[in-house]
PDB file of N, CA and C in Angstrom:
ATOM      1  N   UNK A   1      -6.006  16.031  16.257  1.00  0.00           N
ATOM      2  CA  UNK A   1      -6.274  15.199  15.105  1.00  0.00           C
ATOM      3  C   UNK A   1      -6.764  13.841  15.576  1.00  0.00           C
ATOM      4  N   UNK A   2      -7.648  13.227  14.911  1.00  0.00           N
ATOM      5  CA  UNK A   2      -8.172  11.673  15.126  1.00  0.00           C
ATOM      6  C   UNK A   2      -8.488  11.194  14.144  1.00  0.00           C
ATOM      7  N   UNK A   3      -8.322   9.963  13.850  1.00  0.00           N
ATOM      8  CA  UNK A   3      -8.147   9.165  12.296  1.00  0.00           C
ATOM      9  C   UNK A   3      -8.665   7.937  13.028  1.00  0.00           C
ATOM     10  N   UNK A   4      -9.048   6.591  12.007  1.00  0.00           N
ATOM     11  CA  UNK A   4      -9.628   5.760  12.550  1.00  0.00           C
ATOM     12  C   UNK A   4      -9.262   5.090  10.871  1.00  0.00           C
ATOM     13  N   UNK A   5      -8.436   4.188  11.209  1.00  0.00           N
ATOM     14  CA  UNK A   5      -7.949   3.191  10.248  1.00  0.00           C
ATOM     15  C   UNK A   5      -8.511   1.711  10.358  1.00  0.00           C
ATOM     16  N   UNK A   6      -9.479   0.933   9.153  1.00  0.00           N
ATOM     17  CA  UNK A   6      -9.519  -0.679   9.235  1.00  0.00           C
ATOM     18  C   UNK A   6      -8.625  -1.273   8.975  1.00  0.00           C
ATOM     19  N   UNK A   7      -8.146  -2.288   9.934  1.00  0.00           N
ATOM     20  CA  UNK A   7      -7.013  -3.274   9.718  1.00  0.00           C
ATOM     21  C   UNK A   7      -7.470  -4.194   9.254  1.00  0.00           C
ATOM     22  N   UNK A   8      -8.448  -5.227  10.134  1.00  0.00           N
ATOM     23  CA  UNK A   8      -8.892  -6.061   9.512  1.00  0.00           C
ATOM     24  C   UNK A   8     -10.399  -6.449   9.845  1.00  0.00           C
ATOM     25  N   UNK A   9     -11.033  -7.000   9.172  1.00  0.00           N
ATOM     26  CA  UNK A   9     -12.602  -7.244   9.267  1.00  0.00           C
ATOM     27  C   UNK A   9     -12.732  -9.139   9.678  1.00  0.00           C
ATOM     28  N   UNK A  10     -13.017 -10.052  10.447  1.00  0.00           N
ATOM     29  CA  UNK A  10     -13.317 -10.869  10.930  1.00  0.00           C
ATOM     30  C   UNK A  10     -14.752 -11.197  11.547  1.00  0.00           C
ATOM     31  N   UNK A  11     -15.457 -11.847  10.345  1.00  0.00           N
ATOM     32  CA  UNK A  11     -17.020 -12.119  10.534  1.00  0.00           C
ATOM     33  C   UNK A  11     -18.245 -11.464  10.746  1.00  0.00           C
ATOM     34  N   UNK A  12     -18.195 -10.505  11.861  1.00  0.00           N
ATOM     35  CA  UNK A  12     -19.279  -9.716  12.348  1.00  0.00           C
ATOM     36  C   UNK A  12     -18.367  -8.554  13.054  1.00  0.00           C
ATOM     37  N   UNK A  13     -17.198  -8.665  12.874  1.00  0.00           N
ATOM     38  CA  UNK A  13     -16.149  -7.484  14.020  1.00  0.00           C
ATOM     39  C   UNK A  13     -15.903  -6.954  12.645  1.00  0.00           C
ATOM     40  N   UNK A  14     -15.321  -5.895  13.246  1.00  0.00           N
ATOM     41  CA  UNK A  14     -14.086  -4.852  12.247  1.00  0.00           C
ATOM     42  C   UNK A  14     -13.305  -4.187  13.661  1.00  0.00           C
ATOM     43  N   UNK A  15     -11.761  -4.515  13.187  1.00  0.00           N
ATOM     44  CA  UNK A  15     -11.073  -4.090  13.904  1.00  0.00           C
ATOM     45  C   UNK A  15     -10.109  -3.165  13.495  1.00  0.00           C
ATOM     46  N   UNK A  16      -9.894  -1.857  14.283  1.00  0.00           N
ATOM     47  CA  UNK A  16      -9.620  -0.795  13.635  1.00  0.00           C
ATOM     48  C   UNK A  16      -8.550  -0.458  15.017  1.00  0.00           C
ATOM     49  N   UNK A  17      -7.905   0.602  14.263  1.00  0.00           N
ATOM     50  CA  UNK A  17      -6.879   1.226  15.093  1.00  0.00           C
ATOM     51  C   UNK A  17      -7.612   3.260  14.916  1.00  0.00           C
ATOM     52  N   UNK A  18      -7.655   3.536  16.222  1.00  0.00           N
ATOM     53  CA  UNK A  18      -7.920   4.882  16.241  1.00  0.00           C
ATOM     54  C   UNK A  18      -6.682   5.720  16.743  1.00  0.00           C
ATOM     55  N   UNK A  19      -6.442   6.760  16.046  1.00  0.00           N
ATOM     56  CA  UNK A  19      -5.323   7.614  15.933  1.00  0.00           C
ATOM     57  C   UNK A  19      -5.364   8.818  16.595  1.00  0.00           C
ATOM     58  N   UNK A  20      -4.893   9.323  18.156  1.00  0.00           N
ATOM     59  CA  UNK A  20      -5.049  10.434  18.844  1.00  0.00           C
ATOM     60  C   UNK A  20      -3.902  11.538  19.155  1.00  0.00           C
ATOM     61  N   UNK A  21      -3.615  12.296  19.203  1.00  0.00           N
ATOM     62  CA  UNK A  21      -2.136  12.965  19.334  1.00  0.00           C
ATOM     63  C   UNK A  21      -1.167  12.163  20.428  1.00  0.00           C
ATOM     64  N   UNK A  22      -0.543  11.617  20.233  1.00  0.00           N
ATOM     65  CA  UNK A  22       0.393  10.855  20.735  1.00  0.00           C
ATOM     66  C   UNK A  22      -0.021   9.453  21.237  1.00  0.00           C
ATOM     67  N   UNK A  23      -1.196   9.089  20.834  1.00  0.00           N
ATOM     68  CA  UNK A  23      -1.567   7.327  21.139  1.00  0.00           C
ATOM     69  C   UNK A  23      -2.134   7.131  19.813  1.00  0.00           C
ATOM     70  N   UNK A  24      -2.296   5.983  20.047  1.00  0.00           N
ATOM     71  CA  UNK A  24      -2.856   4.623  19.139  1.00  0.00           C
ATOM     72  C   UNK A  24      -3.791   3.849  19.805  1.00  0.00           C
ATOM     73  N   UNK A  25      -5.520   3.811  19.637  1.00  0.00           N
ATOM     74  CA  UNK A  25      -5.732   2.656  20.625  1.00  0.00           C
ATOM     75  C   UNK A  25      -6.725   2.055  19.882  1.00  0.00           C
ATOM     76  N   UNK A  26      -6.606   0.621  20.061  1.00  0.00           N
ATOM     77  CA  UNK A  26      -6.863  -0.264  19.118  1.00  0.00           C
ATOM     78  C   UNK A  26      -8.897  -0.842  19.639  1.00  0.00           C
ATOM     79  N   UNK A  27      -9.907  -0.207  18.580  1.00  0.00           N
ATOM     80  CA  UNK A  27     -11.295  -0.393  18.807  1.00  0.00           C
ATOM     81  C   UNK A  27     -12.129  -1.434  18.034  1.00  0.00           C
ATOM     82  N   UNK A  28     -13.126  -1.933  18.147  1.00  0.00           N
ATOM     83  CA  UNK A  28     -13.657  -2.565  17.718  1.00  0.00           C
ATOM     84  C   UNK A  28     -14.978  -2.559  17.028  1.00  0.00           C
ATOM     85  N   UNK A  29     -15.561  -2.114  15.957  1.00  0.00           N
ATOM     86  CA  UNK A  29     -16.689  -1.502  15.514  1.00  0.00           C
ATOM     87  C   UNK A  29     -18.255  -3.156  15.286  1.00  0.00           C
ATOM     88  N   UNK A  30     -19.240  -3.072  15.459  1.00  0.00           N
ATOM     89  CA  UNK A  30     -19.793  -3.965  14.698  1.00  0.00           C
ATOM     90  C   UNK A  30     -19.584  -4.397  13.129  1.00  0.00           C
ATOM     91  N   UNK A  31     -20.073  -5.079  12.535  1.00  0.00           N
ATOM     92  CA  UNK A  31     -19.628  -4.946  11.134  1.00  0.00           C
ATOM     93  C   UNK A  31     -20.990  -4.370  10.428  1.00  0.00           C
ATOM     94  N   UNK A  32     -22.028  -4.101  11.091  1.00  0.00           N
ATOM     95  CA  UNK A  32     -23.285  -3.327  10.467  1.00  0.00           C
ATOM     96  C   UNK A  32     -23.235  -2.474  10.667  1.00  0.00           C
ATOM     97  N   UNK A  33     -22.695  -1.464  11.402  1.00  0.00           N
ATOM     98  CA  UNK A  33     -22.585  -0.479  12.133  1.00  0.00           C
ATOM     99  C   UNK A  33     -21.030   0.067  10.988  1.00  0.00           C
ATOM    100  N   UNK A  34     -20.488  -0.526  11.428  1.00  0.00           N
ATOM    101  CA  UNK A  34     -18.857  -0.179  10.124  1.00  0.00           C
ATOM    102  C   UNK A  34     -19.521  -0.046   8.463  1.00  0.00           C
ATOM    103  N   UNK A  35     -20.502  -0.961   8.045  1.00  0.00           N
ATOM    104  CA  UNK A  35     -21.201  -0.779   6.835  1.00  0.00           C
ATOM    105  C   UNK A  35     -22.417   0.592   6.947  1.00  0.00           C
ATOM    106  N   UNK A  36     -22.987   0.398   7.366  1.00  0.00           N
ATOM    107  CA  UNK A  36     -23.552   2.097   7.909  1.00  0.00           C
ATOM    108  C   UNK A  36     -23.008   3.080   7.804  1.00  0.00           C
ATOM    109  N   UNK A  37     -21.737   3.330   8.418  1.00  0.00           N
ATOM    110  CA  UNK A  37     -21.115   4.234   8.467  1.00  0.00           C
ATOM    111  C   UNK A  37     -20.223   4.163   7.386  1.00  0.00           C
ATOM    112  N   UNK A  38     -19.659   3.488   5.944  1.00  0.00           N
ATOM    113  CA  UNK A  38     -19.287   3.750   5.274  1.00  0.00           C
ATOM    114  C   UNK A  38     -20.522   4.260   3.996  1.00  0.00           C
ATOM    115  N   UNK A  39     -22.090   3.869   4.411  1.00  0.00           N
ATOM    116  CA  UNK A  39     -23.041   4.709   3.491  1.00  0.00           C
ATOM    117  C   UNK A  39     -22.571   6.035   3.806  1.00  0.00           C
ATOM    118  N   UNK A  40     -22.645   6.396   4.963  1.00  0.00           N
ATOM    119  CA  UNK A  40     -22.641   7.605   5.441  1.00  0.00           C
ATOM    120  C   UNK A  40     -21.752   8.090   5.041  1.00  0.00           C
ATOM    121  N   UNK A  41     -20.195   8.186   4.321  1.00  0.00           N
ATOM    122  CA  UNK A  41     -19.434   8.539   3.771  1.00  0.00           C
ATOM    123  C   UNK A  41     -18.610   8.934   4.824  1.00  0.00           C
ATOM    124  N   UNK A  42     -18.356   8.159   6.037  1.00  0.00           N
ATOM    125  CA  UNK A  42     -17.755   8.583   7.211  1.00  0.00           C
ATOM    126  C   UNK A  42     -16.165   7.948   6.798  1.00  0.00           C
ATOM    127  N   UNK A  43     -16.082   6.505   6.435  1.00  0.00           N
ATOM    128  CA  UNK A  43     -14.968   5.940   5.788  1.00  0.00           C
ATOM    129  C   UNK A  43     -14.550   6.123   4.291  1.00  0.00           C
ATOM    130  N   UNK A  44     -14.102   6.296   3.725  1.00  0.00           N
ATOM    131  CA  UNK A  44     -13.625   7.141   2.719  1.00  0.00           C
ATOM    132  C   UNK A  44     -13.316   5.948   1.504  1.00  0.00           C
ATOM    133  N   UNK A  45     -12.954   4.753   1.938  1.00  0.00           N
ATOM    134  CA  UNK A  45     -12.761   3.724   0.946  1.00  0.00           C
ATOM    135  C   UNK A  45     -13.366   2.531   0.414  1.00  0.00           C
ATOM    136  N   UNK A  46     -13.359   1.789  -0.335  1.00  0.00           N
ATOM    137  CA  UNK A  46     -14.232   0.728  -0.250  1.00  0.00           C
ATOM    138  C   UNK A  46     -14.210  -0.621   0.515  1.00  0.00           C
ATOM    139  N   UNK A  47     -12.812  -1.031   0.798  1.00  0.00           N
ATOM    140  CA  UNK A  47     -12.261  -1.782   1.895  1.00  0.00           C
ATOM    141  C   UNK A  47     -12.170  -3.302   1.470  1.00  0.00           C
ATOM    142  N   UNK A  48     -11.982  -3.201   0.206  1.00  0.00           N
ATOM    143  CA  UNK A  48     -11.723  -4.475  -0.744  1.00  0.00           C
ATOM    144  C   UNK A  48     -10.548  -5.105  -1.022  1.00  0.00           C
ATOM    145  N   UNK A  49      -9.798  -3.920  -1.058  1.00  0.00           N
ATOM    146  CA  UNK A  49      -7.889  -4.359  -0.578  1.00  0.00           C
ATOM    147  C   UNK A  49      -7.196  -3.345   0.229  1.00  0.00           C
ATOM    148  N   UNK A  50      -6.096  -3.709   0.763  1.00  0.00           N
ATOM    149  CA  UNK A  50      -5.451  -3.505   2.092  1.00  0.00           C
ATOM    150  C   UNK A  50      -4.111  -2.318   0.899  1.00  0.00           C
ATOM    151  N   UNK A  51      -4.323  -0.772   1.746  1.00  0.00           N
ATOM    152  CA  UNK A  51      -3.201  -0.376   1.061  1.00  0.00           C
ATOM    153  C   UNK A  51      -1.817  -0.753   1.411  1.00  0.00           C
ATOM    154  N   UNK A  52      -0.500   0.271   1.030  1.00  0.00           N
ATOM    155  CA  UNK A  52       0.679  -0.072   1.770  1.00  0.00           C
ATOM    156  C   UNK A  52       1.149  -0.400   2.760  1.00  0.00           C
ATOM    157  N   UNK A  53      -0.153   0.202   3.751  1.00  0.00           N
ATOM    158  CA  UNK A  53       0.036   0.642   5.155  1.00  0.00           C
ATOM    159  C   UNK A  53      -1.027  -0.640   5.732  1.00  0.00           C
ATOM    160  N   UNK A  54      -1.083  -1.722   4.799  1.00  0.00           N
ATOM    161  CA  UNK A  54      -1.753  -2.508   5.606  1.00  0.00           C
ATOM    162  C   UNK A  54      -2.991  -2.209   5.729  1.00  0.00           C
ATOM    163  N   UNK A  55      -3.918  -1.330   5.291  1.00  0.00           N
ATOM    164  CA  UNK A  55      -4.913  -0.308   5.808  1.00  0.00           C
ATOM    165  C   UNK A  55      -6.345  -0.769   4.888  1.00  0.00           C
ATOM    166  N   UNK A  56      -7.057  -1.318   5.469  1.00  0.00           N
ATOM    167  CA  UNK A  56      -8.630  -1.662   4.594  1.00  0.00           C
ATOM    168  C   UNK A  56      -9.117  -0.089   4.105  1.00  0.00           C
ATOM    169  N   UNK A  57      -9.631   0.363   5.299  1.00  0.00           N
ATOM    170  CA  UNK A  57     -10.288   1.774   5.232  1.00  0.00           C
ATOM    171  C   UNK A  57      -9.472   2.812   5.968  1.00  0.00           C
ATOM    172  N   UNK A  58     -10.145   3.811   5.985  1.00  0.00           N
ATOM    173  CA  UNK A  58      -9.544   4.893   6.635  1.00  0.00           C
ATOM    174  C   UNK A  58     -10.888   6.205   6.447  1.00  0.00           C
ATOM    175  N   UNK A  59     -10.808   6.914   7.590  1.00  0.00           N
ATOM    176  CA  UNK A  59     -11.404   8.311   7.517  1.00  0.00           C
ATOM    177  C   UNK A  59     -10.837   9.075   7.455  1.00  0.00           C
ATOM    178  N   UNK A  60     -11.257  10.113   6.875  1.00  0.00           N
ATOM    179  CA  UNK A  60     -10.479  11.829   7.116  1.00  0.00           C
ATOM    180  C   UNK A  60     -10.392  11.974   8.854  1.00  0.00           C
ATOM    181  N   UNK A  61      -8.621  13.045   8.488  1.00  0.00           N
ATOM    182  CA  UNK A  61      -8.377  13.257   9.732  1.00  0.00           C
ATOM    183  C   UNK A  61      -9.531  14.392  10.194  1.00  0.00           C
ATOM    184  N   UNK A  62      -9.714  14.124  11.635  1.00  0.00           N
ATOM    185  CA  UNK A  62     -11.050  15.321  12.188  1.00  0.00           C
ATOM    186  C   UNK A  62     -10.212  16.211  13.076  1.00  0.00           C
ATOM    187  N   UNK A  63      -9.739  17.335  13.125  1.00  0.00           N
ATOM    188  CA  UNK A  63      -9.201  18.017  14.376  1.00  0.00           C
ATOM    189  C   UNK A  63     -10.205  18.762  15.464  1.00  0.00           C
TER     190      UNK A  63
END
């Protein structure tokens, strides 16, 4: 399984946490490149507020 959660977005970064079977490791996307890829329907949310989990965006898990 691999998941890829936005924490937080800062200017031209987006900083995300990626989710691997037994780690966590924390990546850094462009922010044109993070907007791209939410056309693409790769991120699943709109990333306007932060859910429970703290969480801007999120993708489907990929196994």
């Amino acid at each position: 399984m691999v998941q890829i959660d936005v924490k937080e977005i800062v200017d031209c970064v987006v900083i995300c946490n990626l989710y691997t079977p037994g780690r966590v490791v924390k990546i850094l996307l462009n922010r044109q490149d993070y907007e791209l890829l939410m056309q693409d329907g790769f991120f699943i949310r709109d990333s306007k507020e932060k859910d429970s989990a703290d969480v801007l965006n999120t993708t489907k898990e990929y196994k």
